[in-house]
C-alpha atoms as a PDB file:
ATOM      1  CA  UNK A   1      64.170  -5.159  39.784  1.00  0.00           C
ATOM      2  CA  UNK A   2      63.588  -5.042  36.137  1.00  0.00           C
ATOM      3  CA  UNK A   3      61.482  -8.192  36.262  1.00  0.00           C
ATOM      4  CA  UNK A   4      59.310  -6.808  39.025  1.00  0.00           C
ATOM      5  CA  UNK A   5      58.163  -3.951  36.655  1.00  0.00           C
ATOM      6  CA  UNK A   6      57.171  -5.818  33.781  1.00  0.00           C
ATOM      7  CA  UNK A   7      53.786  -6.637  34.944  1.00  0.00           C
ATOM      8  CA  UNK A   8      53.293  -2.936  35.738  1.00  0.00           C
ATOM      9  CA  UNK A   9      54.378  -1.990  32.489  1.00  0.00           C
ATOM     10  CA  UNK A  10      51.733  -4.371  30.871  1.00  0.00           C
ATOM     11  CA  UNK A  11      48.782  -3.267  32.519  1.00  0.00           C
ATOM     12  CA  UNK A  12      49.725   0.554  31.947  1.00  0.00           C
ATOM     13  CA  UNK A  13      49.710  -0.164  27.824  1.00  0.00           C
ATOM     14  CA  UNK A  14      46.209  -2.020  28.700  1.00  0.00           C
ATOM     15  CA  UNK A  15      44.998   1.065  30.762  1.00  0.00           C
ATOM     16  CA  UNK A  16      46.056   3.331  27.702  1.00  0.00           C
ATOM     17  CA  UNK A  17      44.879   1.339  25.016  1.00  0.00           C
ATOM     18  CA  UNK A  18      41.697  -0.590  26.302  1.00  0.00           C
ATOM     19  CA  UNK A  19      39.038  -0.787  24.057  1.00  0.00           C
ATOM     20  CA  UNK A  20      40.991  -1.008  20.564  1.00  0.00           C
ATOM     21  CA  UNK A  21      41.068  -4.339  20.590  1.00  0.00           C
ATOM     22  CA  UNK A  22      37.610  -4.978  20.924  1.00  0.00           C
ATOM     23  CA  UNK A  23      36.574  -3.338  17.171  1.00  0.00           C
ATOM     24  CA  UNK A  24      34.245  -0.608  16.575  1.00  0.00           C
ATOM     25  CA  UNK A  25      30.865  -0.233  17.104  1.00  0.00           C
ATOM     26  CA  UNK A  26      27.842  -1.960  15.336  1.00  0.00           C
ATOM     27  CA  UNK A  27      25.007   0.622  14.255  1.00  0.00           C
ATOM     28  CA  UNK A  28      21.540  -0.861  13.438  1.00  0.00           C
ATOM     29  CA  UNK A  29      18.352   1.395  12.497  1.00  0.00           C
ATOM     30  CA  UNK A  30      14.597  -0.093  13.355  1.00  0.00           C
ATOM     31  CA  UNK A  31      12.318  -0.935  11.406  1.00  0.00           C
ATOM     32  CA  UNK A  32      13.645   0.086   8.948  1.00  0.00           C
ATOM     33  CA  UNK A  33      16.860   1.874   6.851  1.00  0.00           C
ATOM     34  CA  UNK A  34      14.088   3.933   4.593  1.00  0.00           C
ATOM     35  CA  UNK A  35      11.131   5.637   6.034  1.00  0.00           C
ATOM     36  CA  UNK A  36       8.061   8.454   5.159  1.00  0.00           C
ATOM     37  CA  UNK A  37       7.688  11.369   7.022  1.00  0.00           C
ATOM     38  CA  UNK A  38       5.872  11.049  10.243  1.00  0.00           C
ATOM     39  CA  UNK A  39       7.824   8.064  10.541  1.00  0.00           C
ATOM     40  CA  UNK A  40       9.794   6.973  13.943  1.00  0.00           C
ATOM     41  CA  UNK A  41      12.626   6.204  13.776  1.00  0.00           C
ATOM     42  CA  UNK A  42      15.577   4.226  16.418  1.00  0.00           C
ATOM     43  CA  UNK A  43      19.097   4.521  15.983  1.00  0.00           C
ATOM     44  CA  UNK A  44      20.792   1.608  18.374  1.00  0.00           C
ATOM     45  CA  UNK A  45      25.065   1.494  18.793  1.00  0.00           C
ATOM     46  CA  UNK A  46      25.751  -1.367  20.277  1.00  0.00           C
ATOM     47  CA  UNK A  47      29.031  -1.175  22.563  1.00  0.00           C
ATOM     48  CA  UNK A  48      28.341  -3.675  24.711  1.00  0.00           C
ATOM     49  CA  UNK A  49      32.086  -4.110  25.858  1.00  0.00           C
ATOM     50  CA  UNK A  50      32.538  -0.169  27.005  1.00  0.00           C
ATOM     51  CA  UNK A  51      29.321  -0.148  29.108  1.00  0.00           C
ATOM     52  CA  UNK A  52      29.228   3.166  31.050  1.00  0.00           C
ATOM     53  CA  UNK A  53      31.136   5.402  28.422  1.00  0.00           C
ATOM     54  CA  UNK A  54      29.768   8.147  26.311  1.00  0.00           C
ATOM     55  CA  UNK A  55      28.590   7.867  22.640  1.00  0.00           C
ATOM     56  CA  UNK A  56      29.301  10.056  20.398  1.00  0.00           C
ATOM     57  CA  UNK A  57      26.526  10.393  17.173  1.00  0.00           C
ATOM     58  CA  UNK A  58      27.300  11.802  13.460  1.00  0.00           C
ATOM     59  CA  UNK A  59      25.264  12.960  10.552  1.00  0.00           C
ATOM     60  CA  UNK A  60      26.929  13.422   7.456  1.00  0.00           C
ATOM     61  CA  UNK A  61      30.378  12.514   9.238  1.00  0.00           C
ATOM     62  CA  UNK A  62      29.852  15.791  12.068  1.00  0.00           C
ATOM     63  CA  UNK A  63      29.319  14.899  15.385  1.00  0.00           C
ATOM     64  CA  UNK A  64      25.652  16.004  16.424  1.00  0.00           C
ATOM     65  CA  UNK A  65      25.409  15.037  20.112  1.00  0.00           C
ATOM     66  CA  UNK A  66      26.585  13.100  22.871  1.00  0.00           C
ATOM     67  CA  UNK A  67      23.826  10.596  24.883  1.00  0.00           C
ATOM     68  CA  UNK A  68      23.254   6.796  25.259  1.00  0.00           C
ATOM     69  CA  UNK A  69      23.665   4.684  23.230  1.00  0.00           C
ATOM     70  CA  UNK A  70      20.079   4.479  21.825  1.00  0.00           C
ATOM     71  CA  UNK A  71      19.045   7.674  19.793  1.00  0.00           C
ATOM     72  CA  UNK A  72      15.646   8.091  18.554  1.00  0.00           C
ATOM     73  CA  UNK A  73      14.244  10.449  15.767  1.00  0.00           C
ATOM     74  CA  UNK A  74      10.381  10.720  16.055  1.00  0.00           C
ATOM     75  CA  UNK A  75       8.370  12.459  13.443  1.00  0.00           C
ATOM     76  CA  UNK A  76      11.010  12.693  11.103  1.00  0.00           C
ATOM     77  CA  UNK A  77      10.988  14.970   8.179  1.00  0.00           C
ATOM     78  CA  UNK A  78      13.107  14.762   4.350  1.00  0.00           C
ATOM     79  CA  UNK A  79      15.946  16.760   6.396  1.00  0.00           C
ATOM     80  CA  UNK A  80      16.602  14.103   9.212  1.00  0.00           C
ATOM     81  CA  UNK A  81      17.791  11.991   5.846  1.00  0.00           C
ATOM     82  CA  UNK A  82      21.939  11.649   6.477  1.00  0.00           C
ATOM     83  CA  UNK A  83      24.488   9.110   6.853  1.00  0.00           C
ATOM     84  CA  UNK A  84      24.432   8.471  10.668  1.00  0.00           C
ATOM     85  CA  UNK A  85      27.199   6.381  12.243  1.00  0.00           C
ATOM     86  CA  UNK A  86      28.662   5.810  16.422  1.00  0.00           C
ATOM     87  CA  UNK A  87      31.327   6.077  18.427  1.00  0.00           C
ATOM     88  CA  UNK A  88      33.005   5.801  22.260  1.00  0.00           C
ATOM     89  CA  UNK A  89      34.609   8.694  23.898  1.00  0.00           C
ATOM     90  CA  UNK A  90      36.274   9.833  20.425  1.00  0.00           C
ATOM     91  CA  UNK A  91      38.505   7.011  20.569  1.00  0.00           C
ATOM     92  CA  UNK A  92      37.417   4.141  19.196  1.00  0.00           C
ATOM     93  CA  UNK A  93      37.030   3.842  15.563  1.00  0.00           C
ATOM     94  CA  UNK A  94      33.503   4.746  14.076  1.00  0.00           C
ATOM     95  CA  UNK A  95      30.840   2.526  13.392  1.00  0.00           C
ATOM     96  CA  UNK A  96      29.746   1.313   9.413  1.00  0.00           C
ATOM     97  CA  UNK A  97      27.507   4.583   8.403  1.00  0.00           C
ATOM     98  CA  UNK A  98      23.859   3.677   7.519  1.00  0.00           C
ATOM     99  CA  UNK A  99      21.973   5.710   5.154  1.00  0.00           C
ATOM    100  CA  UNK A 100      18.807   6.982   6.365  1.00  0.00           C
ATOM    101  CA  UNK A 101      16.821   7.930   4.064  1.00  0.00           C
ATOM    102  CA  UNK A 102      13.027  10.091   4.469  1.00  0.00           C
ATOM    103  CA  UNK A 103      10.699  10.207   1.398  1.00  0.00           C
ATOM    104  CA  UNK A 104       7.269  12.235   1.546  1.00  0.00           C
ATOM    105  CA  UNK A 105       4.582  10.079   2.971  1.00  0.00           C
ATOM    106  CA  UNK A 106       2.436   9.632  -0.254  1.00  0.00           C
ATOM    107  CA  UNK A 107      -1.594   9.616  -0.641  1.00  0.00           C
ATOM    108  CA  UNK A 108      -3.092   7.672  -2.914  1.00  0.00           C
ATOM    109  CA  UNK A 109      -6.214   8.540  -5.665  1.00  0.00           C
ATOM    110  CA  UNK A 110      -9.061   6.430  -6.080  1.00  0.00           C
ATOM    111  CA  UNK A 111     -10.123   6.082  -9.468  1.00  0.00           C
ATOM    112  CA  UNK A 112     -14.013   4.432 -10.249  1.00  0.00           C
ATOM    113  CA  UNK A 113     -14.920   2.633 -13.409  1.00  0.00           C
ATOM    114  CA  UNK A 114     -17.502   3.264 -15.329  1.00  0.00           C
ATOM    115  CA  UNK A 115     -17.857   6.283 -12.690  1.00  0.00           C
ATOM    116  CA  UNK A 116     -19.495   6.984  -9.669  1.00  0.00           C
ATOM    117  CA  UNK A 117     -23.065   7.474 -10.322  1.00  0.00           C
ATOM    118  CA  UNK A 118     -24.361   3.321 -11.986  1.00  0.00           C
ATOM    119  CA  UNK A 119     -27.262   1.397 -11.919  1.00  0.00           C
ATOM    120  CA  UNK A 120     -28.040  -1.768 -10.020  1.00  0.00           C
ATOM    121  CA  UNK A 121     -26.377  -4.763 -11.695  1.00  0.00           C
ATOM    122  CA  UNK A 122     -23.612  -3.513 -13.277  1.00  0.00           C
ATOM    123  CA  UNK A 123     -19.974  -4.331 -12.386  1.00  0.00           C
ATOM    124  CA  UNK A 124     -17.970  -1.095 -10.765  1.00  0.00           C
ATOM    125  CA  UNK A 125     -14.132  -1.487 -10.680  1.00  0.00           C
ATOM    126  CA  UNK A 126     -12.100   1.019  -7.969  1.00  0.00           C
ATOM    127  CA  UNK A 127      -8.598   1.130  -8.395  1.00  0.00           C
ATOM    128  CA  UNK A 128      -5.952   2.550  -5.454  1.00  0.00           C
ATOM    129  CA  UNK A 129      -3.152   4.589  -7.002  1.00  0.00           C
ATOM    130  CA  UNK A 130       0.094   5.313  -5.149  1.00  0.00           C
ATOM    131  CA  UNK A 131       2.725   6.822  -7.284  1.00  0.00           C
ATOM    132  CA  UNK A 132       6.360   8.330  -6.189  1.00  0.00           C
ATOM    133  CA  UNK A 133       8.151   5.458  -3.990  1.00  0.00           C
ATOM    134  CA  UNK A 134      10.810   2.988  -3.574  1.00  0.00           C
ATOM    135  CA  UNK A 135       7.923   1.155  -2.596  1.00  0.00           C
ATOM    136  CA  UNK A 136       7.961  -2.881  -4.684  1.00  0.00           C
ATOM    137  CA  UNK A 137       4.919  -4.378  -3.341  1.00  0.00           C
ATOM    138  CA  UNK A 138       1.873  -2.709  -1.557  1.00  0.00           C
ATOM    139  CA  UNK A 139      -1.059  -4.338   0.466  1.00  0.00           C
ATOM    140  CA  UNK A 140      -4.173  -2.565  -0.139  1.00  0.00           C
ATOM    141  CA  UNK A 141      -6.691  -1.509   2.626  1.00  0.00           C
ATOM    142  CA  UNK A 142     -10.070  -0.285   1.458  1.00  0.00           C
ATOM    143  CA  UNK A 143     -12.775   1.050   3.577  1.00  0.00           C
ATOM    144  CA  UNK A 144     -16.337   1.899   3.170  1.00  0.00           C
ATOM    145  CA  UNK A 145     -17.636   4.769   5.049  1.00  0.00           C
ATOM    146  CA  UNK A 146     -14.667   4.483   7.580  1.00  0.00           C
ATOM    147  CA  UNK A 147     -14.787   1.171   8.045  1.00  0.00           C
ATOM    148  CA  UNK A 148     -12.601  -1.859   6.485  1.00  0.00           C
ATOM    149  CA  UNK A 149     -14.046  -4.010   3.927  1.00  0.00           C
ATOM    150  CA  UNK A 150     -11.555  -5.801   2.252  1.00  0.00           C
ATOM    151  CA  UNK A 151      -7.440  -6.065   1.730  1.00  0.00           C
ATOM    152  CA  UNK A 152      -6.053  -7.656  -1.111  1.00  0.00           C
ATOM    153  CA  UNK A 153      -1.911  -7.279  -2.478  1.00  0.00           C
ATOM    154  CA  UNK A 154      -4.429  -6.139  -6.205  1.00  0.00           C
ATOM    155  CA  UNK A 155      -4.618  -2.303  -6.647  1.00  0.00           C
ATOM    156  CA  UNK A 156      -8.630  -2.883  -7.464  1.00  0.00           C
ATOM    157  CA  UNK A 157     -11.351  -3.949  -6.139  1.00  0.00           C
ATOM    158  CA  UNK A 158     -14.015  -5.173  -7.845  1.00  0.00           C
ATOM    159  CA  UNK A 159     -17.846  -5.131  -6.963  1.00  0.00           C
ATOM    160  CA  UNK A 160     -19.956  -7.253  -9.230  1.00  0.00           C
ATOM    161  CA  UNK A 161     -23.800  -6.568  -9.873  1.00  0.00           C
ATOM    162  CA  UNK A 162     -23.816  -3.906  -7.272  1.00  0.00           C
ATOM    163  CA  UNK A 163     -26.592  -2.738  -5.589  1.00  0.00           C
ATOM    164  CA  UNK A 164     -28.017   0.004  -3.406  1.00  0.00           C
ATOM    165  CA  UNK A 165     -26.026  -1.328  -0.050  1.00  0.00           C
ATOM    166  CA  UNK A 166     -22.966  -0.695  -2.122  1.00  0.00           C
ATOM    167  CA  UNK A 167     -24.114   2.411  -2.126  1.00  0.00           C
ATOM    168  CA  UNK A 168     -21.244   5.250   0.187  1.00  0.00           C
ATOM    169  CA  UNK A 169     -17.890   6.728   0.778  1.00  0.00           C
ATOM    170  CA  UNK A 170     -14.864   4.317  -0.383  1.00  0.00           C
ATOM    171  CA  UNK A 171     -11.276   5.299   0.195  1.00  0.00           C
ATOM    172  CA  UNK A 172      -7.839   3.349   0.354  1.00  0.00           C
ATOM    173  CA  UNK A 173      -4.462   2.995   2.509  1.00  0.00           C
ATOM    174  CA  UNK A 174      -1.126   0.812   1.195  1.00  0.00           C
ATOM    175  CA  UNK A 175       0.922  -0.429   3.643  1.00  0.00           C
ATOM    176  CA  UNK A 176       4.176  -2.087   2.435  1.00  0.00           C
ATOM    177  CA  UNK A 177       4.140  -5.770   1.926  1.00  0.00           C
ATOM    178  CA  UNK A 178       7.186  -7.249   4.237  1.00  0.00           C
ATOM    179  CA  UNK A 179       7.940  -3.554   5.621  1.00  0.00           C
ATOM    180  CA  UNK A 180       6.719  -0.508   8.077  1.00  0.00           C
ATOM    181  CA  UNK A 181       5.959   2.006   5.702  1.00  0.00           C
ATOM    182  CA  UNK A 182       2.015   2.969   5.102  1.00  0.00           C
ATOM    183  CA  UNK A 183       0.598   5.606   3.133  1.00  0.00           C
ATOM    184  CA  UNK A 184      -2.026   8.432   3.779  1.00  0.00           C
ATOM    185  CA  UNK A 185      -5.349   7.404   3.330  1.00  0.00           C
ATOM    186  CA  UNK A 186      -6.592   8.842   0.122  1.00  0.00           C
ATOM    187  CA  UNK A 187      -9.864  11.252  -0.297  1.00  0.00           C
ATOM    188  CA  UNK A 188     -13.214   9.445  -0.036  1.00  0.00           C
ATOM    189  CA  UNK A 189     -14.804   8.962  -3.792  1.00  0.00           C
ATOM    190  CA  UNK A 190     -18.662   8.535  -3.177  1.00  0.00           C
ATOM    191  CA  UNK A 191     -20.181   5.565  -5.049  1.00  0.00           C
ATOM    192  CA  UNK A 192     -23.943   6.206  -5.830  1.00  0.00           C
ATOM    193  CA  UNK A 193     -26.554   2.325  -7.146  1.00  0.00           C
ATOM    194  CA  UNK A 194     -30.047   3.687  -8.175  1.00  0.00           C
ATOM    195  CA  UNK A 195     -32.557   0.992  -9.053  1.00  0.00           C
ATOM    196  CA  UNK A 196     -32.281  -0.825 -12.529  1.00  0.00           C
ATOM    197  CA  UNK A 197     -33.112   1.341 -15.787  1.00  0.00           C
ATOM    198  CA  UNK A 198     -34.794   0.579 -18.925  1.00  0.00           C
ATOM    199  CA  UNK A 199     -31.443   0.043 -20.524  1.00  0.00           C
ATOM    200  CA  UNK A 200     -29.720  -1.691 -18.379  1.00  0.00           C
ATOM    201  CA  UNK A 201     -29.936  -5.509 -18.765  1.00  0.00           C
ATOM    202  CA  UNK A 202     -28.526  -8.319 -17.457  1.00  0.00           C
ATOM    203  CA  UNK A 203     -27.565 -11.507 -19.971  1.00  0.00           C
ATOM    204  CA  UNK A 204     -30.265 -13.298 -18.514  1.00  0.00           C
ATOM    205  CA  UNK A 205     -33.152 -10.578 -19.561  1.00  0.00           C
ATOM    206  CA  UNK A 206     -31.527 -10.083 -22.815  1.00  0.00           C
ATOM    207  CA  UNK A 207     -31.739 -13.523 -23.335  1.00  0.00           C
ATOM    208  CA  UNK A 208     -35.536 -13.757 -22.331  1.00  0.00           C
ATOM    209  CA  UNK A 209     -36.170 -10.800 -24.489  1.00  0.00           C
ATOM    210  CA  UNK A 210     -34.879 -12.012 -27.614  1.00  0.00           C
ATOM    211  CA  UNK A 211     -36.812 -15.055 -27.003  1.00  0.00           C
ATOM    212  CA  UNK A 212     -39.804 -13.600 -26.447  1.00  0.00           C
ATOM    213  CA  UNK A 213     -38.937 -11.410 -29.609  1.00  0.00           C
ATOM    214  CA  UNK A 214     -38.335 -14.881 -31.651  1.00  0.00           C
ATOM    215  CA  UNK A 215     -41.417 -15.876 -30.981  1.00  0.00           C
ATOM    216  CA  UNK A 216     -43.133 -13.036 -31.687  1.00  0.00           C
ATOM    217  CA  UNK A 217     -41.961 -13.144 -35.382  1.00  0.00           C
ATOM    218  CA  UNK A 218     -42.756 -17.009 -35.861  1.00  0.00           C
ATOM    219  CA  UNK A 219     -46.062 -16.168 -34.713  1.00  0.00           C
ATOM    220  CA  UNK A 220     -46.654 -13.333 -36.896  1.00  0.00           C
ATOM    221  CA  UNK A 221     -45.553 -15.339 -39.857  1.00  0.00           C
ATOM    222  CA  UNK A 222     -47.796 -18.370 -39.110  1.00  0.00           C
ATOM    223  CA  UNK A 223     -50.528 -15.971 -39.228  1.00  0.00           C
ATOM    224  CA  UNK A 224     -49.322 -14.125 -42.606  1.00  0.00           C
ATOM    225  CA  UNK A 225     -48.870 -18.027 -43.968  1.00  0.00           C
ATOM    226  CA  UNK A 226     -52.737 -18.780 -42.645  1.00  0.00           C
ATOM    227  CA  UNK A 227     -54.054 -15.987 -43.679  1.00  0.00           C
ATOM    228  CA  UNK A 228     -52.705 -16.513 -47.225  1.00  0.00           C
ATOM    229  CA  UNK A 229     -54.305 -20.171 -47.221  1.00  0.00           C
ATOM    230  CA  UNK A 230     -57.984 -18.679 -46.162  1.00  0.00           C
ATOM    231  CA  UNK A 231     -57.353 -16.235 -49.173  1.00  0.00           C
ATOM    232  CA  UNK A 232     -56.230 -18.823 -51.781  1.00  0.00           C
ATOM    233  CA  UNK A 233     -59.159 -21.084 -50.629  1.00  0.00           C
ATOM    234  CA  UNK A 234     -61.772 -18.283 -51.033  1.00  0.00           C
ATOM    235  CA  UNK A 235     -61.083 -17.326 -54.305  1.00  0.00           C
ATOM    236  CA  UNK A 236     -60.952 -21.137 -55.353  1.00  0.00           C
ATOM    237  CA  UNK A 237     -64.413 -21.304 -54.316  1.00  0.00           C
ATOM    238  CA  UNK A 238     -65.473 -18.038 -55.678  1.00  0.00           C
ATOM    239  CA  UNK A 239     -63.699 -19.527 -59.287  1.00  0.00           C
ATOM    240  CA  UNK A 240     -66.539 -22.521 -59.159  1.00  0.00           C
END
């Protein structure tokens, strides 16, 4: 009789005490673990081996809701920041916590060297300035009158002997190299070419100038030598 209950007994402690043997849960966060406002965000607790039962979400170690066993935050904002972790039915042991963390999306400032008003042929350097993140490495996305020109992992972009197509509205997004995260798009900085001045020169015309100018000189001085020779040789002949 005692024999006959043993198997009873044994699945009655596996009834009560089902799912601590299988471990806790395993809480993942896509993309990404650090995020800008505006951001969406997806909170996944995998518990695979308790299909069907309800999961239980914390902030900041307080339970915040029960749902599935996907939870995501869209739009978030600095307060949605917290220590998030998962678990089944209030039994099973909690999942690892994962620090979310929400930083102000931030807009960068264009900056344009010598300024924004040049002449054709010079050389006009923008830079894109995005201060105030965890942020290591940036790619940088500049557009011309709303449209992209050119991306580069360099903060500036150079224009060399501009001229009046250059001419518009430039502006500038990052977006993290290796990661989600973008930036606002900063305010447009116009960039104005007007036609060549008087005193601007390229190498070449100062080159041709100074030549010309060269020259000049030798041929003034021939005539300042000749015209000493005609003198000398009319007052010999004067002296006879």
């Amino acid at each position: 009789m005692e024999l006959s209950l043993l198997p009873l007994m044994l699945l009655l402690i596996l009834n009560i005490h089902p799912v601590h043997s299988q471990g806790k849960p395993k809480l993942t966060v896509k993309p990404q673990s650090s995020v800008f406002t505006g951001d969406t965000v997806t909170l996944f607790c995998d518990v695979g081996w308790s299909t069907g039962r309800t999961i239980y979400w914390l902030k900041n170690f307080k339970r915040i809701k029960a749902g599935s066993a996907t939870e995501t935050l869209r739009k978030v904002r600095v307060s949605d920041g917290g220590r998030y972790a998962c678990t089944v039915d209030r039994k099973t042991t909690q999942s690892q916590g994962v620090m979310l963390t929400v930083r102000e999306r931030p807009k960068p400032v264009v900056r344009v060297q010598p300024d924004g008003r040049v002449s054709r042929g010079q050389t006009v350097t923008l830079s894109c300035d995005i201060q105030q993140t965890d942020v290591i490495s940036w790619s940088y996305s500049w557009n011309k009158d709303d449209s992209e020109i050119h991306v580069s992992q360099s903060q500036e972009y150079r224009i060399s002997s501009v001229d009046e197509s250059h001419t518009g509205n430039y502006s500038c997004t990052g977006r993290e190299t290796g990661g989600s995260r973008y930036s606002h798009t900063s305010d447009k900085v116009t960039l104005t070419v007007s036609g060549s001045s008087g005193l601007v020169f390229s190498e070449a015309h100062v080159l041709i100038i100074g030549v010309i100018a060269g020259l000049n000189v030798t041929l003034l001085i021939f005539f300042l030598v000749l015209l000493c020779c005609c003198k000398h040789n009319k007052d010999t002949i004067w002296t006879f």
